[in-house]
Protein backbone atom coordinates (compact mmCIF):
# COMPACT_ATOMS: atom_id res chain seq x y z
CA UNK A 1 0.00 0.00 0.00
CA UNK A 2 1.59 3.70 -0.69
CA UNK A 3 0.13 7.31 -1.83
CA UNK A 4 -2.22 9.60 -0.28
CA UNK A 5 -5.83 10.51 -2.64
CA UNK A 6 -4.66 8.96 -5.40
CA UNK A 7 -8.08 8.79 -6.90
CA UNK A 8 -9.52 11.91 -5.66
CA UNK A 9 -6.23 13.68 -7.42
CA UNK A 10 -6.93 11.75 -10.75
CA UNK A 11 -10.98 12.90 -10.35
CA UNK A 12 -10.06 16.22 -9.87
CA UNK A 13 -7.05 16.30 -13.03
CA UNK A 14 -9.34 15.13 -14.98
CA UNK A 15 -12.47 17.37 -14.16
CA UNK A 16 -9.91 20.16 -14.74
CA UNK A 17 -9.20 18.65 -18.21
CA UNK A 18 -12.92 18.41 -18.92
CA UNK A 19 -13.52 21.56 -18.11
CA UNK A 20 -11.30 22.57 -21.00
CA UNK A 21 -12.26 20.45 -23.61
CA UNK A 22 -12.75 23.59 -26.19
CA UNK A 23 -8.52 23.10 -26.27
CA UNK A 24 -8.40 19.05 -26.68
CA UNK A 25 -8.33 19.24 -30.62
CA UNK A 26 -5.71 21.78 -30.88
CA UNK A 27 -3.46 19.64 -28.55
CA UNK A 28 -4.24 16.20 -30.30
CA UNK A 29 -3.57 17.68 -33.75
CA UNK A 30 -0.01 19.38 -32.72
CA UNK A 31 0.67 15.62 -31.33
CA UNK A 32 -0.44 14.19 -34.67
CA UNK A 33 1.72 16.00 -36.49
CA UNK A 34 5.13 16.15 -34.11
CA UNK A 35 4.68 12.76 -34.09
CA UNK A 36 4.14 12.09 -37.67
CA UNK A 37 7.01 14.54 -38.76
CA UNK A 38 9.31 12.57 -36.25
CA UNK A 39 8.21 8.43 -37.30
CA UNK A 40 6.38 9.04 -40.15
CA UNK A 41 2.68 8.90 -40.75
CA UNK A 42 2.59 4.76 -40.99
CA UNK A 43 0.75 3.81 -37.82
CA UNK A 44 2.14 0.60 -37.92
CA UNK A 45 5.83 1.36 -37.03
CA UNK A 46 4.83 4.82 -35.74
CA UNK A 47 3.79 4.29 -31.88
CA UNK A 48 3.77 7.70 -31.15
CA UNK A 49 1.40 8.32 -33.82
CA UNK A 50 -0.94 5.62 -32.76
CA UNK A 51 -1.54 6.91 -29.29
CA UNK A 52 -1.72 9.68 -30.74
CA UNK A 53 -4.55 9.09 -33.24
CA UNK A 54 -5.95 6.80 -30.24
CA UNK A 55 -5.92 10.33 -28.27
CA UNK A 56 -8.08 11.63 -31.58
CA UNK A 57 -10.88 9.26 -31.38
CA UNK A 58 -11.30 10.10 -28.19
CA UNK A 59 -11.86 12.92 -28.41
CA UNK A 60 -14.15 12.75 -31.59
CA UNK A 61 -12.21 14.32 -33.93
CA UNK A 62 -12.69 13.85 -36.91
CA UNK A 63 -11.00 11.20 -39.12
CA UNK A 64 -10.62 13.12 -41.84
CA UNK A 65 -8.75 16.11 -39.97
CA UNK A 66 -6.48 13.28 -38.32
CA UNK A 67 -5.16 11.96 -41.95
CA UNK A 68 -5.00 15.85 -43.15
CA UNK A 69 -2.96 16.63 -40.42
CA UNK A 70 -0.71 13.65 -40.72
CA UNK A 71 -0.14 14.56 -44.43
CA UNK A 72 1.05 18.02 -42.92
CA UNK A 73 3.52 16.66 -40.78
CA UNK A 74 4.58 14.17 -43.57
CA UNK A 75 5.71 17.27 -46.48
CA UNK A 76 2.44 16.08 -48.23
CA UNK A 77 0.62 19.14 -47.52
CA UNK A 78 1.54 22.56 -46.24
CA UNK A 79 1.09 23.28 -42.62
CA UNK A 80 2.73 25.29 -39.74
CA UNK A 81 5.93 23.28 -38.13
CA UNK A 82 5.97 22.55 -34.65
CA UNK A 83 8.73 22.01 -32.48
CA UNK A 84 8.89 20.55 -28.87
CA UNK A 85 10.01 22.60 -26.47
CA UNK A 86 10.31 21.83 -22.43
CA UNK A 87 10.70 24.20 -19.81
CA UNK A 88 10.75 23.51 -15.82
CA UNK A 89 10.65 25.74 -12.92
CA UNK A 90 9.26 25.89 -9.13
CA UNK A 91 5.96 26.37 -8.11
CA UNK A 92 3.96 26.96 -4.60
CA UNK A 93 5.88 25.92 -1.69
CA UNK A 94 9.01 24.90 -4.17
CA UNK A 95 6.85 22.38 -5.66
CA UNK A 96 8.67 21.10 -9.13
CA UNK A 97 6.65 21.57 -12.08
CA UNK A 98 7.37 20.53 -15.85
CA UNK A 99 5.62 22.52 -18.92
CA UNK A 100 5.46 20.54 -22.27
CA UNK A 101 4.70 23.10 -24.96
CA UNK A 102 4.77 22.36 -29.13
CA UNK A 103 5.23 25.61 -30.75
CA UNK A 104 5.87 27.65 -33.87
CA UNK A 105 7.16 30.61 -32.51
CA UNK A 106 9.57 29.63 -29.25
CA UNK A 107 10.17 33.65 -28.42
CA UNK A 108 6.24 34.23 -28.02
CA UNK A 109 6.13 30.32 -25.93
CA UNK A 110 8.77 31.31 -23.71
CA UNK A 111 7.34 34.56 -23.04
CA UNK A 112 4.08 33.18 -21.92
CA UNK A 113 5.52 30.15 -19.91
CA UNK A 114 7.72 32.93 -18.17
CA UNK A 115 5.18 35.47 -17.43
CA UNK A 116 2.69 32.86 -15.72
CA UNK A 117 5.71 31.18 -13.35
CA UNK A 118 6.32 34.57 -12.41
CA UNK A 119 2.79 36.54 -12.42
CA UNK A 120 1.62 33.46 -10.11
CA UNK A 121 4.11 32.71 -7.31
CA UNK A 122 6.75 30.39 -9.30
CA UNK A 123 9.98 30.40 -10.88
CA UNK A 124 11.29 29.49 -14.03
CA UNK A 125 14.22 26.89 -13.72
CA UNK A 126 17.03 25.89 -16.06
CA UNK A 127 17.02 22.54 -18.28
CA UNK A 128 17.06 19.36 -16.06
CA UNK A 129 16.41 21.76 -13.09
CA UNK A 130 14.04 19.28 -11.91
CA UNK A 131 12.71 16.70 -14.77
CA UNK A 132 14.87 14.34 -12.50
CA UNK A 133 12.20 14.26 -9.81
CA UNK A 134 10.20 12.29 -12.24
CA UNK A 135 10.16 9.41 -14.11
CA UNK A 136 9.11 8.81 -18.21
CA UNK A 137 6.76 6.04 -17.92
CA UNK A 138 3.28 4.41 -19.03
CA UNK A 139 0.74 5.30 -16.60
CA UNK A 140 -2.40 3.50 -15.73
CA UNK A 141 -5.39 4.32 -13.30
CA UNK A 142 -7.50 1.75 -11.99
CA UNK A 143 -10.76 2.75 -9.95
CA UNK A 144 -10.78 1.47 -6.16
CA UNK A 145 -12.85 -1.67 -6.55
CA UNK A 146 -10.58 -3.39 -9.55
CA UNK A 147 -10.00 -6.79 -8.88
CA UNK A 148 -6.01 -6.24 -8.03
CA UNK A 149 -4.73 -9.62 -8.46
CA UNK A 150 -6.42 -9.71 -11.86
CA UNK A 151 -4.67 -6.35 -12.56
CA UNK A 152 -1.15 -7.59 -11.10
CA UNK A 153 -1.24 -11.01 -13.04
CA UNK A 154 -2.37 -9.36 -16.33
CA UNK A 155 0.23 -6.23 -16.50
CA UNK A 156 3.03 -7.80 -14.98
CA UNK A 157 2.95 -10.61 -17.60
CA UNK A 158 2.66 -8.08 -20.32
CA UNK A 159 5.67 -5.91 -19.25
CA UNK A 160 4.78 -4.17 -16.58
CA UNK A 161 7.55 -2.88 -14.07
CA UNK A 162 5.22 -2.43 -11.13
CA UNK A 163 2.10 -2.70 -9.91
CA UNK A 164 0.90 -0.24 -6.92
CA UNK A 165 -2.13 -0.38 -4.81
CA UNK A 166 -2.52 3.07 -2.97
CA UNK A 167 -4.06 3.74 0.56
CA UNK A 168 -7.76 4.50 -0.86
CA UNK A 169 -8.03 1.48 -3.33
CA UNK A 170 -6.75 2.88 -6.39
CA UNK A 171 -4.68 1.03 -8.37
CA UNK A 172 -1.55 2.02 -10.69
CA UNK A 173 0.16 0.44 -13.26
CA UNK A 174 3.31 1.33 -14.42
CA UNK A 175 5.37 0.40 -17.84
CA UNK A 176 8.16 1.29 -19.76
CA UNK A 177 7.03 4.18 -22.28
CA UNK A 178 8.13 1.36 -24.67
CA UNK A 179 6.00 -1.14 -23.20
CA UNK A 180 3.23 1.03 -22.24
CA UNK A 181 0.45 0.30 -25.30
CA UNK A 182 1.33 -3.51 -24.94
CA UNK A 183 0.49 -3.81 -20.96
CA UNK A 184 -2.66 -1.17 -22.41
CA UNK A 185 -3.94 -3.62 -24.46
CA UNK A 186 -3.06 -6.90 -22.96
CA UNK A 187 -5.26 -5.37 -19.51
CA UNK A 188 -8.13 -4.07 -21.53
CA UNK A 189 -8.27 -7.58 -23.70
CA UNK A 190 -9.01 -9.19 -20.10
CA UNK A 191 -11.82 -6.82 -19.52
CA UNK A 192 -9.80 -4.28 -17.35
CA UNK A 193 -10.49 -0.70 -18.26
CA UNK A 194 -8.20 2.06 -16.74
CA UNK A 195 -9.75 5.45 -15.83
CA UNK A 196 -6.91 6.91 -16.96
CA UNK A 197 -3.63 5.40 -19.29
CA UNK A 198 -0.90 7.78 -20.56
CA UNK A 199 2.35 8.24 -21.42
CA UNK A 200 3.37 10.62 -18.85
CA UNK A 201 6.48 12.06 -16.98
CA UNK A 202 5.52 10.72 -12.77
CA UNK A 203 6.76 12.23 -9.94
CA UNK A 204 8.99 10.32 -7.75
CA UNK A 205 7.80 12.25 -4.62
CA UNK A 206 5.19 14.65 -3.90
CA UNK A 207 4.91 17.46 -1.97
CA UNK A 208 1.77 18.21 0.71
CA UNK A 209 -0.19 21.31 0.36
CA UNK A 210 -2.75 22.55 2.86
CA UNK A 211 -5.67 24.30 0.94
CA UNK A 212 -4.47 27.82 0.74
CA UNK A 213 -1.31 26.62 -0.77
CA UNK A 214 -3.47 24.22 -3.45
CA UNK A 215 -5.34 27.28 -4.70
CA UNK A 216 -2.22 29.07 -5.40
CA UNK A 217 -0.47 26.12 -7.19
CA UNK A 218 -4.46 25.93 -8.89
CA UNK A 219 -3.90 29.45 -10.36
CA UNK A 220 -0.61 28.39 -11.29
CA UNK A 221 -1.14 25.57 -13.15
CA UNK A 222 -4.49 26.84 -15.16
CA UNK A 223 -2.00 30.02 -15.77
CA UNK A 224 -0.44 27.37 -17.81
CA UNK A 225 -3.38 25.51 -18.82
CA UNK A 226 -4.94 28.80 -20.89
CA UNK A 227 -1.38 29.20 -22.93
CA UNK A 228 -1.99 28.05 -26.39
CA UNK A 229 1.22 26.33 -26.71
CA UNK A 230 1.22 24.37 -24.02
CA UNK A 231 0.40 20.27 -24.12
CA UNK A 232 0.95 19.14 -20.39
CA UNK A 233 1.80 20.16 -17.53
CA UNK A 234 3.32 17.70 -15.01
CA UNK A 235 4.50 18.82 -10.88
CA UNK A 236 4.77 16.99 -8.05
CA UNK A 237 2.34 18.84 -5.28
CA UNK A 238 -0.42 16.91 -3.67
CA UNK A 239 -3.40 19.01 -3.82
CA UNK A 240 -5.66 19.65 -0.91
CA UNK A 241 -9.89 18.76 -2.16
């Protein structure tokens, strides 16, 4: 057993995310077509791309825009050229916090990711400042309820590197990024649906926050949310409910 809320702090992430969906389709199609311009736009050898286009569907966009947008990426049509670009900094209470941004214009990016750190309580930190705190790795949410040993069996024998069951029930998967769509699949093929399954960058340790300190690192981290060029957001505070 480890964590503390694990499930109320996915509920809440991903209320936050709902309540934004009017930005989902702009983020899927810059993914589409980094990933495209990066492995190509065959699906098949392209796993970026098909989590990618996975990412699509859910969201309902349509297919049509997906394959124009990988034609983009691919020099088969015109279209703006986006770049990845990570910055990292300090938040509330020196809580780390990673920004993931695809952009076509780095001076305006930059400017933005800068002027939120600063306008809301943080700091903006050099490269590898603190991307060490976390770990690259597949990510997957189980609800509290899911049979575990079903869970533990299934992803471990697909790849898995651990499986952890957290103090209110939740359970978490976690895989190699290369491994991640295999465990995915192998766990939903024995009826076992995650609430949530990413490719994300986890933090190793979090940091507490009592409520006034959540609503500043809140403000923080929609400061970041409303930039255009921004795709994630990862830190490693433990928000107060």
């Amino acid at each position: 057993m480890a964590g503390h809320s694990k499930w109320a702090n996915i509920q809440h992430r991903k209320g936050r995310q709902d309540e934004k969906r009017g930005k989902v389709w702009t983020r899927v199609i810059r993914e589409i077509m980094v990933a495209a311009r990066l492995g190509g736009g065959d699906m098949a050898i392209n796993p970026r791309l098909r989590l990618a286009v996975e990412k699509a569907k859910a969201a309902n966009l349509p297919i049509d825009t997906v394959k124009r947008n990988i034609d983009k990426a691919t020099g088969n049509l015109e279209g703006a050229h986006y770049e990845e670009i990570r910055y990292e900094g300090y938040g509330i209470g020196g809580a780390a916090i990673i920004v993931d941004t695809m952009t076509d214009n780095k001076v305006r990016t930059v400017a933005d990711v800068r002027h939120a750190f600063s306008k809301y309580g943080g700091s903006m930190g050099t490269a590898g400042s603190v991307a060490f705190q976390f770990r690259h790795c597949g990510q997957l949410i189980f609800a509290p309820g899911t049979d575990e040993d079903k869970v533990m069996e299934v992803a471990l024998e697909a790849g898995a590197d651990d499986v952890i069951t957290h103090d209110d029930g939740a359970i978490e998967v976690l895989t190699p990024p290369t491994e991640f769509e295999a465990v995915k699949n192998a766990l939903e093929a024995a009826g076992l649906k995650p609430e949530l399954a990413e490719v994300t960058m986890r933090a190793e340790n979090t940091i507490d926050m009592n409520p006034d300190e959540s609503a500043k690192m809140q403000r923080l981290l929609d400061a970041f949310e409303e930039i255009d060029d921004v795709q994630d957001v990862f830190h490693n505070a433990n928000l107060s409910q």
